[in-house]
Each structure stands twice: as C-alpha cells, then as structure tokens.
N, C-alpha and C. Protein backbone atom coordinates (compact mmCIF):
# COMPACT_ATOMS: atom_id res chain seq x y z
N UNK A 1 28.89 18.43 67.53
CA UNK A 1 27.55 18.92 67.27
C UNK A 1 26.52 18.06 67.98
N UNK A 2 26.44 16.43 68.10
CA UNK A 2 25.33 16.14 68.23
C UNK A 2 25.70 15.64 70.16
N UNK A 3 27.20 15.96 70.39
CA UNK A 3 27.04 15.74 71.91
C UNK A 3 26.68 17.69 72.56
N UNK A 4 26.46 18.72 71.68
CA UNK A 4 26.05 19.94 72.24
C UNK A 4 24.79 20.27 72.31
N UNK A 5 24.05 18.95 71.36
CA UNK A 5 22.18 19.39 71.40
C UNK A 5 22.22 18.16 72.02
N UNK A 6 22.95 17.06 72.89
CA UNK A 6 22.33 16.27 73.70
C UNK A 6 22.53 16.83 74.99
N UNK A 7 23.51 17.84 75.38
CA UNK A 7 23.86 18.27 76.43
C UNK A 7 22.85 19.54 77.06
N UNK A 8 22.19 20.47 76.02
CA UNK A 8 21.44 21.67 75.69
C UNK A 8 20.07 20.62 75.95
N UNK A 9 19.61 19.72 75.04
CA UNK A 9 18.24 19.21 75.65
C UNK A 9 18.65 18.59 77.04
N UNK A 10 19.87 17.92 77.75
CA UNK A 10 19.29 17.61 78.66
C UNK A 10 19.34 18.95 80.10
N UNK A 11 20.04 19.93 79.44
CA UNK A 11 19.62 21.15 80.31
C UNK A 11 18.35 21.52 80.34
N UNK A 12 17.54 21.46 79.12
CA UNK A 12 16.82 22.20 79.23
C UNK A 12 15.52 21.32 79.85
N UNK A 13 15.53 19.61 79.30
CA UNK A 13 14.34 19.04 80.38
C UNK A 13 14.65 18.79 81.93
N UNK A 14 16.08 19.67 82.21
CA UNK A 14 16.07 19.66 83.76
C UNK A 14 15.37 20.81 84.33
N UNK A 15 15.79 22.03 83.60
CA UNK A 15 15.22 23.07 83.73
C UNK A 15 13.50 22.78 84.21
N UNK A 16 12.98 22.37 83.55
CA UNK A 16 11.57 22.35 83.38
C UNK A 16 11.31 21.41 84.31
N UNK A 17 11.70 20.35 84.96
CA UNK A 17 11.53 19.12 85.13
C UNK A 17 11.68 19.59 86.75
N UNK A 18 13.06 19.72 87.28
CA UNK A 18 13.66 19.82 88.45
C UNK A 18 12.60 21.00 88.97
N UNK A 19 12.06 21.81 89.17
CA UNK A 19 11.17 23.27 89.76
C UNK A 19 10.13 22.39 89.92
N UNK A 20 9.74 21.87 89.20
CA UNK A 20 8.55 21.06 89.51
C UNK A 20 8.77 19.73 90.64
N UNK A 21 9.71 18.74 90.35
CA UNK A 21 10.26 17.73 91.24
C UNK A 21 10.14 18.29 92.86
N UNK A 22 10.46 19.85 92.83
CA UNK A 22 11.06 20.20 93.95
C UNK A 22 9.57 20.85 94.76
N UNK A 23 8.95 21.28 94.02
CA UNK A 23 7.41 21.58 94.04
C UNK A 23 6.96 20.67 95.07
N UNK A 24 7.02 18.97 94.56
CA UNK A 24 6.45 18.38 95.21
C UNK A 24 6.69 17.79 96.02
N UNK A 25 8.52 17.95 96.42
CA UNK A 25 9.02 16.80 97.49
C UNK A 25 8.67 18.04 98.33
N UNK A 26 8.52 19.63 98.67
CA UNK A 26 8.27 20.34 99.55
C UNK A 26 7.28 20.07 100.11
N UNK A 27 6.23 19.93 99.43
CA UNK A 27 4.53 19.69 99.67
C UNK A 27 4.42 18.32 100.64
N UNK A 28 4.98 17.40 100.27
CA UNK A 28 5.33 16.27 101.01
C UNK A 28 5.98 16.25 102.27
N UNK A 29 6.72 17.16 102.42
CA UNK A 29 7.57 17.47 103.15
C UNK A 29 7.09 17.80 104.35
N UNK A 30 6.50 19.42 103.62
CA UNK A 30 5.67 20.08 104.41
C UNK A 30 4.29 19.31 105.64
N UNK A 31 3.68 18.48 104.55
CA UNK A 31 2.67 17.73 105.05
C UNK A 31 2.70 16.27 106.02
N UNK A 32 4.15 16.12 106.06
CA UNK A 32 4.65 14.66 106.95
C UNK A 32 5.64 15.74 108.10
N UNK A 33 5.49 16.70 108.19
CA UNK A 33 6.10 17.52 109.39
C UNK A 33 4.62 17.59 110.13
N UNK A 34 3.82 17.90 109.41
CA UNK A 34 2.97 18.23 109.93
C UNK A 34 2.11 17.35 110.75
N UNK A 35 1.96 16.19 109.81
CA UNK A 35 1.38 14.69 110.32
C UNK A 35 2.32 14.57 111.97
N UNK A 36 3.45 14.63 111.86
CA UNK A 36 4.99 14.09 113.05
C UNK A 36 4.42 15.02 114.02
N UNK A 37 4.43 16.21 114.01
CA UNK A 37 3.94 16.88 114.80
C UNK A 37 2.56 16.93 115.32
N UNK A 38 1.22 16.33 114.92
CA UNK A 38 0.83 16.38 115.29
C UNK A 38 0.35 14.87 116.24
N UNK A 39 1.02 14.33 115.28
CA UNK A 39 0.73 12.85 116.15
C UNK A 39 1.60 12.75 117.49
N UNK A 40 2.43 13.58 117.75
CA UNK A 40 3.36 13.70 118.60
C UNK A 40 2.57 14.85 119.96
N UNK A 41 1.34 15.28 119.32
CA UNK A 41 0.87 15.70 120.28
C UNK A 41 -0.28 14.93 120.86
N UNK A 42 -1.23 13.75 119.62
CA UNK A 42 -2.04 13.06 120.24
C UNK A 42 -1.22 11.89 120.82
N UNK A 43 0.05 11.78 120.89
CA UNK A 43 0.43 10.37 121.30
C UNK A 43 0.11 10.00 122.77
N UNK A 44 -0.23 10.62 123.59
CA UNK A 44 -0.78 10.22 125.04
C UNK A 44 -2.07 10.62 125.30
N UNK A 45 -2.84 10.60 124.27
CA UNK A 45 -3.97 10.44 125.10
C UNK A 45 -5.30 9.80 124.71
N UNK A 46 -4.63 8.75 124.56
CA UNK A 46 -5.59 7.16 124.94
C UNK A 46 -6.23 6.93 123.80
N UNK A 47 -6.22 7.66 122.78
CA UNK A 47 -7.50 7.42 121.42
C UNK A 47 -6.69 6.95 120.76
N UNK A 48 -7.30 5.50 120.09
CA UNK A 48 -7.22 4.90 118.88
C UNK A 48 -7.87 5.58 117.38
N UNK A 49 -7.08 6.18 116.64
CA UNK A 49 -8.06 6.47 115.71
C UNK A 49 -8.32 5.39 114.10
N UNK A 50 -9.25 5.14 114.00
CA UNK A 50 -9.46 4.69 112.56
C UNK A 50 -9.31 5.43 111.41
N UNK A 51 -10.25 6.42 111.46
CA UNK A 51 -10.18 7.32 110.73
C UNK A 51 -9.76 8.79 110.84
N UNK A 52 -8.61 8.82 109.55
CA UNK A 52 -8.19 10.27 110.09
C UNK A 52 -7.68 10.73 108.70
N UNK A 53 -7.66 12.25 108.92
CA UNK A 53 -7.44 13.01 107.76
C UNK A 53 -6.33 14.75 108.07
N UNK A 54 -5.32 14.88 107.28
CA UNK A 54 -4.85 15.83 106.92
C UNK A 54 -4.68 16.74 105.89
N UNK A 55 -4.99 17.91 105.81
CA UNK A 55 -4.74 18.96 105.25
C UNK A 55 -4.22 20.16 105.91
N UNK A 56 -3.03 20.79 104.67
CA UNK A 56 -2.72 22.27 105.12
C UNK A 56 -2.36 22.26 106.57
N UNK A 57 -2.42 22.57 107.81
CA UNK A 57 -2.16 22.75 108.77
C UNK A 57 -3.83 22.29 109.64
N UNK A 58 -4.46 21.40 108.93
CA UNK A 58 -5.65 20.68 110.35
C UNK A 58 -5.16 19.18 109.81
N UNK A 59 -5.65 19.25 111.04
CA UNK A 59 -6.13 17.31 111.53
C UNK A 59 -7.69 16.92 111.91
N UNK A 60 -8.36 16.19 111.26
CA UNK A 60 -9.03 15.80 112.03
C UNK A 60 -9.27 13.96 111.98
N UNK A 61 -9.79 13.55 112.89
CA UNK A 61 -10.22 11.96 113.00
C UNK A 61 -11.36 11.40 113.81
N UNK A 62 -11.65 10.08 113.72
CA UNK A 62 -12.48 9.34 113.93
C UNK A 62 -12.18 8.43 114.92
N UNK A 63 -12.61 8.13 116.05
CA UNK A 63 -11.72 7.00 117.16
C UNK A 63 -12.56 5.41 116.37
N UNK A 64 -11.78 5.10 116.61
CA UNK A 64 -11.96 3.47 116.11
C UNK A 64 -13.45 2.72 116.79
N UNK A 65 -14.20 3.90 118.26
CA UNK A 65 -15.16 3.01 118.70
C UNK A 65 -15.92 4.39 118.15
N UNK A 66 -15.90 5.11 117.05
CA UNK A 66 -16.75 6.14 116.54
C UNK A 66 -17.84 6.30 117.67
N UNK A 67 -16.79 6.91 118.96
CA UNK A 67 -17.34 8.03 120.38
C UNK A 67 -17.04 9.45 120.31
N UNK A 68 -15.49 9.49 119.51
CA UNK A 68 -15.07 11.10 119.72
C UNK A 68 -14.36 11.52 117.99
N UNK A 69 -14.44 12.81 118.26
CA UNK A 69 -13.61 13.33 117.12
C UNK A 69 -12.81 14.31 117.73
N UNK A 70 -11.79 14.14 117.21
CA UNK A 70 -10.48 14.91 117.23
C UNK A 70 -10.02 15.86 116.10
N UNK A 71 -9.97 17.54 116.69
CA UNK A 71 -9.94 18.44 115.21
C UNK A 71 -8.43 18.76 116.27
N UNK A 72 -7.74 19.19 115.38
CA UNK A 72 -6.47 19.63 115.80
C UNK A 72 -5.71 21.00 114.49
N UNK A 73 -6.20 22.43 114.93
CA UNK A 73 -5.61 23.55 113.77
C UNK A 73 -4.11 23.44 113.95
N UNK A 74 -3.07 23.50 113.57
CA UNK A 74 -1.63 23.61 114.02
C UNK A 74 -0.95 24.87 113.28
N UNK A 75 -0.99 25.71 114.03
CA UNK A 75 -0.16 27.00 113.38
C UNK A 75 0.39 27.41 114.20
N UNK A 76 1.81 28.64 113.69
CA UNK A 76 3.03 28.24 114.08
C UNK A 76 3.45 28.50 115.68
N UNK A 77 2.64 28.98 116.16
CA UNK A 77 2.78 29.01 118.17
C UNK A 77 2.50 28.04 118.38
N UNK A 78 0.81 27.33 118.59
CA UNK A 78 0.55 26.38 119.57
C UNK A 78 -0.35 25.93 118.80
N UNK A 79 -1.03 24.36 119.23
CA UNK A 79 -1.61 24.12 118.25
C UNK A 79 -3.23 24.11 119.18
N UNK A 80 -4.27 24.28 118.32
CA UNK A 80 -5.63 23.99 119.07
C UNK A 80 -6.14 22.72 118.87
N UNK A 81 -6.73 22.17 119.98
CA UNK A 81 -6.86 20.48 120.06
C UNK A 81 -8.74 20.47 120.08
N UNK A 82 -9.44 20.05 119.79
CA UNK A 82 -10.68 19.98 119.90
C UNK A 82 -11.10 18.84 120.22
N UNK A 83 -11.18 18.06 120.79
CA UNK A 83 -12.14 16.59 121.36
C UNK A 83 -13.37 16.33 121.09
N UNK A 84 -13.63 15.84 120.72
CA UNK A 84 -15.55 16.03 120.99
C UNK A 84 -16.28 14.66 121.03
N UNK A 85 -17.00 14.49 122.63
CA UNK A 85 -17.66 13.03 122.62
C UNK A 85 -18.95 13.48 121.82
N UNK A 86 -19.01 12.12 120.39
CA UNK A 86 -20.13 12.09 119.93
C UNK A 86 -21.27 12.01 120.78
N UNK A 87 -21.65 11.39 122.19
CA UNK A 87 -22.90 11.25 122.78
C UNK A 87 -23.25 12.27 122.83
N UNK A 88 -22.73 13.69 123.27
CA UNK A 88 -22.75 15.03 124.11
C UNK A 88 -23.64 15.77 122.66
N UNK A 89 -23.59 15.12 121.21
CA UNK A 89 -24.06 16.28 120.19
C UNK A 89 -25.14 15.71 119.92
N UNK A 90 -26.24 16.71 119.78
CA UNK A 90 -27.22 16.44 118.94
C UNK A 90 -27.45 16.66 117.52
N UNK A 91 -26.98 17.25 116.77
CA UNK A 91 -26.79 17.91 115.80
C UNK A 91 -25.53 18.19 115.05
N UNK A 92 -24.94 18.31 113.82
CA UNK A 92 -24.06 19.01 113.41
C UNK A 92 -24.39 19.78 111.93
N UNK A 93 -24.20 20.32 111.64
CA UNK A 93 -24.35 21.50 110.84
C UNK A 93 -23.17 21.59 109.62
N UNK A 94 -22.95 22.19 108.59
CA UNK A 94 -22.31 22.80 107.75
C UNK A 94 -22.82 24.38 107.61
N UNK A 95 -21.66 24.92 107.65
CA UNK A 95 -21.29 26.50 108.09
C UNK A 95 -21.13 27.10 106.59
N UNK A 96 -21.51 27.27 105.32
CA UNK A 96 -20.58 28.15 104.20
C UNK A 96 -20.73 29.78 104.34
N UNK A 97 -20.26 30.39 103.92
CA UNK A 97 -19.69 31.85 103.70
C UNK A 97 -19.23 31.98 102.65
N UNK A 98 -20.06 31.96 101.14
CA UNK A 98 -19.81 32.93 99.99
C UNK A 98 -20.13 34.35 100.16
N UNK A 99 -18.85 34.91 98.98
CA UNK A 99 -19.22 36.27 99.00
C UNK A 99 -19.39 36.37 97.31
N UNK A 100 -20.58 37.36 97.10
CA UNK A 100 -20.82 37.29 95.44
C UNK A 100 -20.18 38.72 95.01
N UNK A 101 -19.32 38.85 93.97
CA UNK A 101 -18.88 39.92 92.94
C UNK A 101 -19.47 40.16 92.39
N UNK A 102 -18.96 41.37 91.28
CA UNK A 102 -19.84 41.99 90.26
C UNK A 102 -19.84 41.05 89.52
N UNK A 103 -19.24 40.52 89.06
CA UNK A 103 -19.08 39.55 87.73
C UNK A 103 -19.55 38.43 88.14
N UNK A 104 -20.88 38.01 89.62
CA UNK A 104 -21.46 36.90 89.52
C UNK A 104 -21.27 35.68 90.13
N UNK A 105 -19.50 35.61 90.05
CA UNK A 105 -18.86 35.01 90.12
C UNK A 105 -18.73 34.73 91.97
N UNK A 106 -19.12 32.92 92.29
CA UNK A 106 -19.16 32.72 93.89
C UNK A 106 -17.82 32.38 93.94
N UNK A 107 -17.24 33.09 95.44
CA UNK A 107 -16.08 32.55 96.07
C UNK A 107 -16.51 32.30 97.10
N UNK A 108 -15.82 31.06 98.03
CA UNK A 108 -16.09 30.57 99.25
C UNK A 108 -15.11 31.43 100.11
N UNK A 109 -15.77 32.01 101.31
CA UNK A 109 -15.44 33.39 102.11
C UNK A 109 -14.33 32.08 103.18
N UNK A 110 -15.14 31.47 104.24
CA UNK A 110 -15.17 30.41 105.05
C UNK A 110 -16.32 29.74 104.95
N UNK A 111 -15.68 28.33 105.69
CA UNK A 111 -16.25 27.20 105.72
C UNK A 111 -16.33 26.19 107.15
N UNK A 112 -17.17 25.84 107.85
CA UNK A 112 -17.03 25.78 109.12
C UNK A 112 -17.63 24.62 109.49
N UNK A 113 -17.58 23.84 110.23
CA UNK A 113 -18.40 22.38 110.97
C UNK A 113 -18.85 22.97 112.35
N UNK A 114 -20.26 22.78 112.22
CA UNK A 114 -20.94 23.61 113.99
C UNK A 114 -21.80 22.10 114.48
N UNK A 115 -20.80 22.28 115.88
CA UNK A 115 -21.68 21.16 116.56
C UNK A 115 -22.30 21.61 117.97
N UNK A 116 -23.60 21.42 117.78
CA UNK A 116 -24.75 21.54 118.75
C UNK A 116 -24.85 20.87 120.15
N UNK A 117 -24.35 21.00 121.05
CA UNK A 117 -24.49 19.59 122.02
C UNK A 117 -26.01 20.14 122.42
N UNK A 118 -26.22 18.82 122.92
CA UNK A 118 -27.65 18.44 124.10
C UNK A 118 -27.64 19.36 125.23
N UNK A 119 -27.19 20.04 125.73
CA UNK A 119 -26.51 20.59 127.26
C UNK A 119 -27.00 21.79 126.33
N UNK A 120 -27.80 22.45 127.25
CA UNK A 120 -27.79 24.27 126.53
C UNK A 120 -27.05 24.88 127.04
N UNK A 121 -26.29 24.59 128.41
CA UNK A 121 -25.21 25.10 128.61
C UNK A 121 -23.51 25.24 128.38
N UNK A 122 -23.94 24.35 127.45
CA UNK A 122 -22.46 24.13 126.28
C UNK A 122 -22.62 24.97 125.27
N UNK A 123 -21.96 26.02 124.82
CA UNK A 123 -21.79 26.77 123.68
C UNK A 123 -21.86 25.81 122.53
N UNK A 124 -22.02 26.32 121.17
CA UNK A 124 -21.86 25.70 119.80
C UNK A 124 -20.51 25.39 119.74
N UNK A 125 -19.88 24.59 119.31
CA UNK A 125 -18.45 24.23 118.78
C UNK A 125 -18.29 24.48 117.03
N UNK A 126 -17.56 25.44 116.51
CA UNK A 126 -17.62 25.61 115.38
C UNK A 126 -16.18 25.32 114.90
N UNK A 127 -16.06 24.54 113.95
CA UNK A 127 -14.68 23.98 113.99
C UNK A 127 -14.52 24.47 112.31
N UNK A 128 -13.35 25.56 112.12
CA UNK A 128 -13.11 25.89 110.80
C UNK A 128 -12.27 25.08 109.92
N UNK A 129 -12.67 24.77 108.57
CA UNK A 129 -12.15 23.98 107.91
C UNK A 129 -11.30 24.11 106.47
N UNK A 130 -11.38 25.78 106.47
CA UNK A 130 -11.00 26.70 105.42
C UNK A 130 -11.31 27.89 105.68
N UNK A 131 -10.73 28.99 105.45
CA UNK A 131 -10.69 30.42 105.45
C UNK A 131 -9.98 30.97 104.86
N UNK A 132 -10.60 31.81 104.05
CA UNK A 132 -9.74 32.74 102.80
C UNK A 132 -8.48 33.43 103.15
N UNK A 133 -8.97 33.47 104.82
CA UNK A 133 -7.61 34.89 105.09
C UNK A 133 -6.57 33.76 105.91
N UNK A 134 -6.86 32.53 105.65
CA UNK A 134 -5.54 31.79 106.25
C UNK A 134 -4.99 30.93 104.89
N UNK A 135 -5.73 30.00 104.12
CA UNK A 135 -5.60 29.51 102.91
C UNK A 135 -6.33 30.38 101.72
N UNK A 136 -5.03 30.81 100.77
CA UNK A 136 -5.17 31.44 99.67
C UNK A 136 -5.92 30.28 98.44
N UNK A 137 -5.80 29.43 98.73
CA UNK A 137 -6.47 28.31 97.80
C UNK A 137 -7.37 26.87 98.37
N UNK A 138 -8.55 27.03 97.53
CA UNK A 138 -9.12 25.61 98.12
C UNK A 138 -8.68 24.61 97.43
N UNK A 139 -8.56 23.26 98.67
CA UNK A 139 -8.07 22.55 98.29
C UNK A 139 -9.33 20.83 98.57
N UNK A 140 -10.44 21.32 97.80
CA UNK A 140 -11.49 20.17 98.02
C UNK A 140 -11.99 20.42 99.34
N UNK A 141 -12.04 21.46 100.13
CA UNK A 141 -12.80 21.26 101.12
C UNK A 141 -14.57 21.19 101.23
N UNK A 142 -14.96 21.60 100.37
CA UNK A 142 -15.96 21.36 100.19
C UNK A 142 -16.31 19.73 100.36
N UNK A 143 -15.37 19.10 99.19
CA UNK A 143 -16.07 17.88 99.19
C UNK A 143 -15.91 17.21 101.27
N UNK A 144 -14.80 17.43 101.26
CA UNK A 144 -13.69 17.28 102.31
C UNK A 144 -14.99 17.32 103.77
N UNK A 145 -15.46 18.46 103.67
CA UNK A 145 -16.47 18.64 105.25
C UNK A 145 -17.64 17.97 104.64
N UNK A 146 -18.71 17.83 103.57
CA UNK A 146 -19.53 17.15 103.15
C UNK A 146 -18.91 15.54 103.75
N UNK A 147 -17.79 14.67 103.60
CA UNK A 147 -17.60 13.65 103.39
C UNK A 147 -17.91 13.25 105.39
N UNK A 148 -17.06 14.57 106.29
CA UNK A 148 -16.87 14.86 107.43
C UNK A 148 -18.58 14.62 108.44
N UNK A 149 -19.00 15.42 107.39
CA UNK A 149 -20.64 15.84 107.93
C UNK A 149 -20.81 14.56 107.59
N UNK A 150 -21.17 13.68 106.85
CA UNK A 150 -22.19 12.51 106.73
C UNK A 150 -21.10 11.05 107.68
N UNK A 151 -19.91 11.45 107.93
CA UNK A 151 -19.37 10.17 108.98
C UNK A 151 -19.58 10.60 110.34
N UNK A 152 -20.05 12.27 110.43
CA UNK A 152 -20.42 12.47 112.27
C UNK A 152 -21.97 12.35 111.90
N UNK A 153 -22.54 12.35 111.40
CA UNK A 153 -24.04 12.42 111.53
C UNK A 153 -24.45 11.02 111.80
N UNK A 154 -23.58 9.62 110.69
CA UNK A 154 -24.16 8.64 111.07
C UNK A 154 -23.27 7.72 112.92
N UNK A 155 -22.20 8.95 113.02
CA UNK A 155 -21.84 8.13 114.22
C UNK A 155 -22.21 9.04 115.37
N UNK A 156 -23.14 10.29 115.57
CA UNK A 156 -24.24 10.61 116.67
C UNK A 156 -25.15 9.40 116.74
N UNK A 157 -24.84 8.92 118.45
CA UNK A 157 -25.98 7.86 119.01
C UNK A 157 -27.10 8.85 118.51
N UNK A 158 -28.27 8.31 118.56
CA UNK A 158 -30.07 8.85 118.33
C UNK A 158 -30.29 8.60 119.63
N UNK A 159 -30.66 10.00 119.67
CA UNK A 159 -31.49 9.84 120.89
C UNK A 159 -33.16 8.81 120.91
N UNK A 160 -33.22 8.77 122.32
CA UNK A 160 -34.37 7.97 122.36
C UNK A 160 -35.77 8.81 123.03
N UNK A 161 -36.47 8.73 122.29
CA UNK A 161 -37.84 9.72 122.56
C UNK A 161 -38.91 8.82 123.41
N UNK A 162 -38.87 9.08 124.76
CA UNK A 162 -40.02 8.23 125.41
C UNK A 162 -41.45 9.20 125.57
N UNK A 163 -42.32 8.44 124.93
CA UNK A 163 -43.61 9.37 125.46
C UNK A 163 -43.96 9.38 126.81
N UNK A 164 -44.46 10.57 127.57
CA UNK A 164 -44.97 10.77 128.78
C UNK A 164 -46.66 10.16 128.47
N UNK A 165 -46.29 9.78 130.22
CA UNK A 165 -47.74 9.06 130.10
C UNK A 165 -48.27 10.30 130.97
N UNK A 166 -49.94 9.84 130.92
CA UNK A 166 -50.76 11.50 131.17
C UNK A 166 -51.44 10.82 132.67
C-alpha cells in the first residue's frame, strides 16, 4: 500500500513537473541556436559589441565605441543585417501601431524603431521590433525599444550649430 501511493505521487509530480521542465530547456534551446547563428554571421566583421540583446528571432547591439548599431531579423531563409553609423542619424523615433476593439480594449498592432539620417537622400530606416502577424505574443517589447530608444538617442553625436555671419 504505502510503496503504490509513493509510486502514483511520484508519477503524478512527474507528470506535471516534466511538460513544464521541457517547456523551458526548448526555449533555451531555441534561443542559444539562435544567439550561434547569429554570432556566426557577425563573426567577421570587425565590430566589438558591448552591448547586445536577443529576442525571438532579432538581434540587436551596441559597438563598444557607441558608433554603430547592429539589428539583425533571422528567419528561416536568410537573415537581414542592418548596420547603422550613429554619426549618419539625426533623429530616432518610436513607431507604435495599436488597434482599438469594441470592448476598448488596446492591442499593440506593430512596433518599430525609425531612424532619420542627416542625408535627405537616405531613406528612413525603420527597424521592426514586434509584429502581431510574426509574434503571437509580446514579450516586453515595449519596455525593450523604450530602453533601445534612450541608449541610441544618448549615443547620436549632436550636431554642432554654427551661426552665419551676415
């Protein structure tokens, strides 16, 4: 009797226990394939980064002489690499896209980082950081591009404004 309810509980806190265990060595899994792969694509080309961050299938980072940022989307063909010398921007922006329901209720549509360069002949660079129709769930991006936006804003050089003389 009491080795058939030690054998029955320990089925049953495997039951419960193991789905979950497995939950998270995937997630881990998933997310250090992802890291391998992508560092395997910045590995030649010359940037040191300090700061850097992963989620879901992006990359992005900070070079150690906070000159460039590196966005990198990786999905399952090819991956898109984005560079960007901080001197070249004047500006960067936060992009949101709620859509409102009957019931009131805000969902975030997309979410985007737009950078402005100096050059009017450089298009906007809009670098997505969430989208409903690729991620079914947010995962802090909000806080995530807020944190993004205030480390490129303070590492854009300022420009220097000389007055014309008359």
């Amino acid at each position: 009797m009491k080795i058939s309810l030690i054998f029955i509980s320990t089925l049953l806190t495997l039951s419960v226990f193991f789905p979950l265990f497995l939950f998270i060595y995937n997630g881990f899994k998933n997310s250090s394939n992802i890291k391998h792969k992508i560092e395997a694509l910045l590995k030649n080309n010359g940037i040191v980064y300090g700061l850097k961050e992963v989620w879901h299938h992006n990359f992005i980072a900070l070079s150690t002489d906070k000159t460039q940022i590196t966005f990198v989307h990786y999905n399952s063909e090819n991956p898109i690499i984005n560079t960007i010398v901080l001197a070249e921007i004047k500006q960067c922006n936060i992009l949101k896209n709620q859509t409102r329901q009957k019931d009131k209720v805000i969902s975030l549509k997309n979410l985007d980082l737009e950078f402005v360069f100096k050059s009017s002949d450089k298009p906007n660079l809009i670098i997505n950081f969430f989208n409903l129709d690729d991620d079914l769930s947010e995962d802090y991006e909000i806080k995530r591009i807020e944190k993004w936006h205030q480390i490129i804003k303070t590492s854009i050089p300022e420009q220097i404004t000389v007055k014309k003389a008359s």
